[in-house]
C-alpha atoms as a PDB file:
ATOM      1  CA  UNK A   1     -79.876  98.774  -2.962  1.00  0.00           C
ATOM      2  CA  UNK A   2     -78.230  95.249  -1.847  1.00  0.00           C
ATOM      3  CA  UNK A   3     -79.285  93.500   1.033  1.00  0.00           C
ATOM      4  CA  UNK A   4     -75.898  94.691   2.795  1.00  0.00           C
ATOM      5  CA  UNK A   5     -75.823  98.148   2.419  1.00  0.00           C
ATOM      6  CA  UNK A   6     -77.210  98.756   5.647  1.00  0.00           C
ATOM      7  CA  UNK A   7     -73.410  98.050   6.883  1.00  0.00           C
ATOM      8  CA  UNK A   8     -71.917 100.309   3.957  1.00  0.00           C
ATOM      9  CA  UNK A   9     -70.804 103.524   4.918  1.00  0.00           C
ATOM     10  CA  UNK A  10     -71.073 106.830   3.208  1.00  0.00           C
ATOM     11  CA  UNK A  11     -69.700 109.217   5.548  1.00  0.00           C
ATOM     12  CA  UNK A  12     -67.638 108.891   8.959  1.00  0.00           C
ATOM     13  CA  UNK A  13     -66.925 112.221  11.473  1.00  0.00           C
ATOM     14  CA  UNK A  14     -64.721 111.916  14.134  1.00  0.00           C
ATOM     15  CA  UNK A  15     -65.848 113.836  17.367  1.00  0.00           C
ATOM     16  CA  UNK A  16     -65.034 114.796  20.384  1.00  0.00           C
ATOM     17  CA  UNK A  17     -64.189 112.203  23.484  1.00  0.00           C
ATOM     18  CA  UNK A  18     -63.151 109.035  21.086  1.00  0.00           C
ATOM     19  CA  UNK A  19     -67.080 109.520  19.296  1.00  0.00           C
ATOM     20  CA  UNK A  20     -67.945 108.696  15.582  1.00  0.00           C
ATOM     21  CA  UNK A  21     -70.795 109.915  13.085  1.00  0.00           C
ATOM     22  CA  UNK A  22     -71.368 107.201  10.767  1.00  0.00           C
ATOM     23  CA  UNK A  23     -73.829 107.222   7.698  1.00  0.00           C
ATOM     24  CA  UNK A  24     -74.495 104.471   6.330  1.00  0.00           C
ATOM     25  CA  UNK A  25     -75.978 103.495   2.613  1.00  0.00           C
ATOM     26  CA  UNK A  26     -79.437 103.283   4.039  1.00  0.00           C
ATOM     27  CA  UNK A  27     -79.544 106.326   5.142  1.00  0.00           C
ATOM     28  CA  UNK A  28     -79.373 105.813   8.980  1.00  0.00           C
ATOM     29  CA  UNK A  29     -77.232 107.963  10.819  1.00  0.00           C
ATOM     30  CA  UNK A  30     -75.248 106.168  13.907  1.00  0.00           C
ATOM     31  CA  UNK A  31     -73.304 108.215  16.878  1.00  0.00           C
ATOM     32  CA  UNK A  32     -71.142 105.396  18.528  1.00  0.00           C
ATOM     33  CA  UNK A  33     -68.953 106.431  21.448  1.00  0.00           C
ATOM     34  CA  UNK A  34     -65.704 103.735  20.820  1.00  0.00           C
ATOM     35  CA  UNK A  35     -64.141 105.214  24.727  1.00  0.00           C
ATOM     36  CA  UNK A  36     -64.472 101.590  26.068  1.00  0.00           C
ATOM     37  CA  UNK A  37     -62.927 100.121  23.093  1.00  0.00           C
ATOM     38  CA  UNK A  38     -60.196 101.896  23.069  1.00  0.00           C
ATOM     39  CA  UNK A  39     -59.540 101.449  26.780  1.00  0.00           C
ATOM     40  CA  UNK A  40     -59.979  98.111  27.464  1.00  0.00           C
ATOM     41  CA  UNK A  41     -58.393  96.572  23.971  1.00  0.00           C
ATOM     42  CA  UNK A  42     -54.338  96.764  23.021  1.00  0.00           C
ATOM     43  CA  UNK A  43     -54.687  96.544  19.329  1.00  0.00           C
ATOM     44  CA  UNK A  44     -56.933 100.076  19.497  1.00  0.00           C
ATOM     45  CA  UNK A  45     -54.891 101.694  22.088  1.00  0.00           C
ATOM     46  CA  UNK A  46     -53.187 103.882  19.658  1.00  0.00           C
ATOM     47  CA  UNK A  47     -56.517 105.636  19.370  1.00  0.00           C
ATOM     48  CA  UNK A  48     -55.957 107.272  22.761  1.00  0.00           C
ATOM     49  CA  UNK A  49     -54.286 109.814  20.523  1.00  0.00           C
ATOM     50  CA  UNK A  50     -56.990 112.260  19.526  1.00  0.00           C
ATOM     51  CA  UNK A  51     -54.822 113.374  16.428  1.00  0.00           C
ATOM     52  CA  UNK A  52     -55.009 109.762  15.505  1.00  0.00           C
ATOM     53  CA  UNK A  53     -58.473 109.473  16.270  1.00  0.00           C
ATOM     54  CA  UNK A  54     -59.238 112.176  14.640  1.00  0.00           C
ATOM     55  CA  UNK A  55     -58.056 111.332  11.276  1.00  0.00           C
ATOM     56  CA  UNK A  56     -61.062 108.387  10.975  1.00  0.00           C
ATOM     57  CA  UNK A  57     -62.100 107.834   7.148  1.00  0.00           C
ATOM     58  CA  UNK A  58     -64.233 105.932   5.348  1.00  0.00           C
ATOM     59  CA  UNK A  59     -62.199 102.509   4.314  1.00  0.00           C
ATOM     60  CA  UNK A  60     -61.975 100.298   1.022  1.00  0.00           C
ATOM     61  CA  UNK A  61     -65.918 100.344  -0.408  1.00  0.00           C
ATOM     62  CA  UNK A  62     -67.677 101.478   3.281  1.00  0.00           C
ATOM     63  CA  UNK A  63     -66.588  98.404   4.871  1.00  0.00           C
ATOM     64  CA  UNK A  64     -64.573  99.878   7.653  1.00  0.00           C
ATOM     65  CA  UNK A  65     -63.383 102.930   9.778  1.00  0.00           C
ATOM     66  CA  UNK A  66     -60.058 103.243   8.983  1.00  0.00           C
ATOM     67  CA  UNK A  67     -57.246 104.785  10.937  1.00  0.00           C
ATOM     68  CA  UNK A  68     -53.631 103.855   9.651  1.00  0.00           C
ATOM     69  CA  UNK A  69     -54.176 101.303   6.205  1.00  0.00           C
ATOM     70  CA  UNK A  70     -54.304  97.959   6.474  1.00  0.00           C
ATOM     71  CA  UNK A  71     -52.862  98.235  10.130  1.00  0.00           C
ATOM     72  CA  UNK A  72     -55.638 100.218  11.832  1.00  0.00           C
ATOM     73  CA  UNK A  73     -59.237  99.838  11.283  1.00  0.00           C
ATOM     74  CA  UNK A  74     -62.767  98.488  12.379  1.00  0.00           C
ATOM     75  CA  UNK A  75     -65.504  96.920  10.404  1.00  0.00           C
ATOM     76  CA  UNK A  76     -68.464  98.729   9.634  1.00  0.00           C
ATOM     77  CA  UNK A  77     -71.266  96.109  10.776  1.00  0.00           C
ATOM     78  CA  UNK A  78     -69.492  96.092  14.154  1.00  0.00           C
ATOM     79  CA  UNK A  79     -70.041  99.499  14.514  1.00  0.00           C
ATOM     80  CA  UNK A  80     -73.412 100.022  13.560  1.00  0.00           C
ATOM     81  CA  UNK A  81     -74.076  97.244  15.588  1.00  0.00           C
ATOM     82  CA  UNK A  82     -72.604  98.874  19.085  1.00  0.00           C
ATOM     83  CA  UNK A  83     -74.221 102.378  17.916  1.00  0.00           C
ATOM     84  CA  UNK A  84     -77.518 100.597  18.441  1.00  0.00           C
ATOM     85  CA  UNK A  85     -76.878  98.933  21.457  1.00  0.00           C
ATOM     86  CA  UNK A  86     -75.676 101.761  22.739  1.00  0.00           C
ATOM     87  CA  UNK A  87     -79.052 104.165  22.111  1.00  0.00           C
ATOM     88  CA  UNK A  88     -80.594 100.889  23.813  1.00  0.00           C
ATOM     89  CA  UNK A  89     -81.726  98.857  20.857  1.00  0.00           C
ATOM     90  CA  UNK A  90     -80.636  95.459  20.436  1.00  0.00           C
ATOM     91  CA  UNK A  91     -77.833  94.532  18.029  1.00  0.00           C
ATOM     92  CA  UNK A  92     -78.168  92.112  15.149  1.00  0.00           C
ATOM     93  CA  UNK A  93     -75.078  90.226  16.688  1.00  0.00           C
ATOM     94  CA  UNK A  94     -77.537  88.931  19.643  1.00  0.00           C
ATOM     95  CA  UNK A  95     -79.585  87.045  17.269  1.00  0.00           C
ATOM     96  CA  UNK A  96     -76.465  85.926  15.578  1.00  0.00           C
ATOM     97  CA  UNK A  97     -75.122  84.637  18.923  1.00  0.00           C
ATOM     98  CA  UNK A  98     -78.249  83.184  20.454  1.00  0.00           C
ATOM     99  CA  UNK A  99     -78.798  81.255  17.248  1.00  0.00           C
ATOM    100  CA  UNK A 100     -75.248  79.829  17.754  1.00  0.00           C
ATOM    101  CA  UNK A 101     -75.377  79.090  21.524  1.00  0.00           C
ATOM    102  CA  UNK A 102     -79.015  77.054  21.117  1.00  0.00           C
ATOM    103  CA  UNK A 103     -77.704  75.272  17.976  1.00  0.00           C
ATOM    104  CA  UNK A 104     -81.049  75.810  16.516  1.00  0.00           C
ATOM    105  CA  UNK A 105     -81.924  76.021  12.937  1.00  0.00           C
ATOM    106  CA  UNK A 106     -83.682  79.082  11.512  1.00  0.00           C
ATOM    107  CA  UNK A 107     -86.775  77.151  10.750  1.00  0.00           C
ATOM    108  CA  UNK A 108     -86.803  75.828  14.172  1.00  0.00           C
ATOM    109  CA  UNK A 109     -85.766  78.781  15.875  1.00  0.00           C
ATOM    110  CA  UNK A 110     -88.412  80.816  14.230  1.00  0.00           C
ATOM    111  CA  UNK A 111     -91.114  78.241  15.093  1.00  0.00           C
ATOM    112  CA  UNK A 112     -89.450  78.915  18.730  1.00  0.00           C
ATOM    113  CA  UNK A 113     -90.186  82.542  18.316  1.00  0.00           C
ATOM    114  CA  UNK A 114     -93.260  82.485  16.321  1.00  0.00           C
ATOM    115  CA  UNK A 115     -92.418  84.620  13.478  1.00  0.00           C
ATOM    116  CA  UNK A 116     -91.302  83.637  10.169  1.00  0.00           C
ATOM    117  CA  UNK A 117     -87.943  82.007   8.936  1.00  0.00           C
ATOM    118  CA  UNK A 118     -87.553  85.356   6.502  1.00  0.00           C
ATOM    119  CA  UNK A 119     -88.056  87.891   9.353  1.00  0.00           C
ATOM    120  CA  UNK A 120     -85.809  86.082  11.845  1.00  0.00           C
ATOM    121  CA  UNK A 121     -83.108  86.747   8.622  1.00  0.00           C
ATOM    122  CA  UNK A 122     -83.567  90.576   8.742  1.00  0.00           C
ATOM    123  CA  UNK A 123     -83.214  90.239  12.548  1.00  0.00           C
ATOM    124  CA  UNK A 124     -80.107  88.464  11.724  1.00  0.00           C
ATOM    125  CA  UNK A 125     -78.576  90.016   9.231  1.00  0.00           C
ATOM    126  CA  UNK A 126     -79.691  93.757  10.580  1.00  0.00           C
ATOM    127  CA  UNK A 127     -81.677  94.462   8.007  1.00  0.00           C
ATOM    128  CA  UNK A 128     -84.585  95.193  10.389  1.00  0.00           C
ATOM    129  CA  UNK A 129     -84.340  96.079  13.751  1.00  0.00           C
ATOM    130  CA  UNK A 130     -84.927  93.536  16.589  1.00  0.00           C
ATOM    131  CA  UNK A 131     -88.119  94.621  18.717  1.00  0.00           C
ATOM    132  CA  UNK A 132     -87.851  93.898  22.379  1.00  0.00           C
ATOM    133  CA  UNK A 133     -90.568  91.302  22.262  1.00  0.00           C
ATOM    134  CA  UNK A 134     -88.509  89.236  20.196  1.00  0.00           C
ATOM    135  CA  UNK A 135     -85.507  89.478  21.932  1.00  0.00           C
ATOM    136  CA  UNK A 136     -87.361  88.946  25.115  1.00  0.00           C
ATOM    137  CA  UNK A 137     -88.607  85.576  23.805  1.00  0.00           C
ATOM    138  CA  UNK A 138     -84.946  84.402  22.575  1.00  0.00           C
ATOM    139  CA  UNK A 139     -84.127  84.689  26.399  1.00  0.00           C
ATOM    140  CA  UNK A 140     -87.459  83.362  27.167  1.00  0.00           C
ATOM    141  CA  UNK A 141     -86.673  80.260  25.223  1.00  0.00           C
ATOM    142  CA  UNK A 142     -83.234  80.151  26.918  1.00  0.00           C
ATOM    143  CA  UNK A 143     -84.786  80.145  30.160  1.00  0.00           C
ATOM    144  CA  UNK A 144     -86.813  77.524  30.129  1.00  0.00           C
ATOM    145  CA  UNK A 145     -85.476  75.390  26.839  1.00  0.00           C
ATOM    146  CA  UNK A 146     -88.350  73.827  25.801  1.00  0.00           C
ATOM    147  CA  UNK A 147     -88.713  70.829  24.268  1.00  0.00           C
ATOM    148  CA  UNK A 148     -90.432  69.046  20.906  1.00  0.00           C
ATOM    149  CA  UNK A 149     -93.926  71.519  20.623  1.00  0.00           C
ATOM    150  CA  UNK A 150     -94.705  71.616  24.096  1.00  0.00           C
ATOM    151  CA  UNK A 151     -94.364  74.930  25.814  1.00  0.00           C
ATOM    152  CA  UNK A 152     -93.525  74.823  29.958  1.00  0.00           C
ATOM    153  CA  UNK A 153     -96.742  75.552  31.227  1.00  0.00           C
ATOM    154  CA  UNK A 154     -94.726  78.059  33.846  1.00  0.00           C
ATOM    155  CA  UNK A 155     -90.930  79.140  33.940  1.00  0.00           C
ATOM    156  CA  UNK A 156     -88.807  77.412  36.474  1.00  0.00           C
ATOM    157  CA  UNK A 157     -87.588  79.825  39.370  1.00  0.00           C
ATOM    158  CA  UNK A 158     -84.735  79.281  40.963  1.00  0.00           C
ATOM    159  CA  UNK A 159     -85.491  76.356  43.357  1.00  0.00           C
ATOM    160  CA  UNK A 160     -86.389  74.334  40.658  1.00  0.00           C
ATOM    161  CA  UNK A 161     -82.862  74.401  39.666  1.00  0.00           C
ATOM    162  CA  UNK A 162     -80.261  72.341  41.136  1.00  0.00           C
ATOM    163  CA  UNK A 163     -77.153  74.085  42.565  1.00  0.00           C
ATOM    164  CA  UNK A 164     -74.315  72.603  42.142  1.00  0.00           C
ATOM    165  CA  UNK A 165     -72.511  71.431  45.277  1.00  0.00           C
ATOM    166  CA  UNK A 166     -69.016  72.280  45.742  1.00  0.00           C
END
């Protein structure tokens, strides 16, 4: 099995109330509730139909959840991705986007993190899932932005911060 098949799907079931069972090539099973999706966004509105809805397929190789061809469809890694956010893990896309907002690389944001550069990529890429310690440090490291090897020897609270005047 490839590195990505974690984000290939085998089998999609629409269900009740705007829901989806997805299976996916590794053999997880994801329930992802798409209600706020389709409320809040114009392009999925037509989804408020549940005949529409209801018609959800697999798409071209697993890739997507597809409604209406090539007009009407959502990737697969997105999914998977809000099904475990939503059963409270923490999606691969947080890594993704903390790695982009610190400008780190992955050697030094896995130094940051103290774990390896080659298990901060299966955090990244979703291979593995993301423990809570790890994502706690990420925010950790946000928090107090440390620089060179030097760790803050406490966290600033907030009156250590300025606020801005306005």
């Amino acid at each position: 099995m490839s590195s990505k098949d974690h984000f290939t799907l085998t089998a999609v079931q629409a269900r009740r109330g705007h829901c989806l069972h997805l299976t996916y090539a590794d053999g997880q099973s994801f329930d992802v509730d798409l209600s706020d999706w389709i409320g809040s966004s114009k392009v999925l509105a037509p989804l408020r139909d549940s005949s529409l809805f209801a018609q959800a397929r697999r798409g071209f190789r697993g890739r997507t959840v597809d409604w209406i061809e090539d007009e009407l469809d959502l990737a697969a890694d997105n999914l998977r991705n809000l099904a475990i956010e939503q059963s409270g893990g923490i999606g691969h896309e947080r890594i993704w986007t903390w790695l982009h907002d610190t400008g780190l690389t992955l050697e030094q944001a896995a130094q940051a993190l103290g774990i390896s550069r080659r298990m901060l990529i299966y955090y990244r890429d979703g291979e593995k899932p993301i423990p809570r310690t790890v994502w706690l440090a990420c925010l950790g490291w946000e928090a107090v932005r440390p620089q060179g090897r030097t760790l803050p020897m406490r966290v600033p609270t907030g009156m250590n911060w300025a606020v801005p005047q306005g």
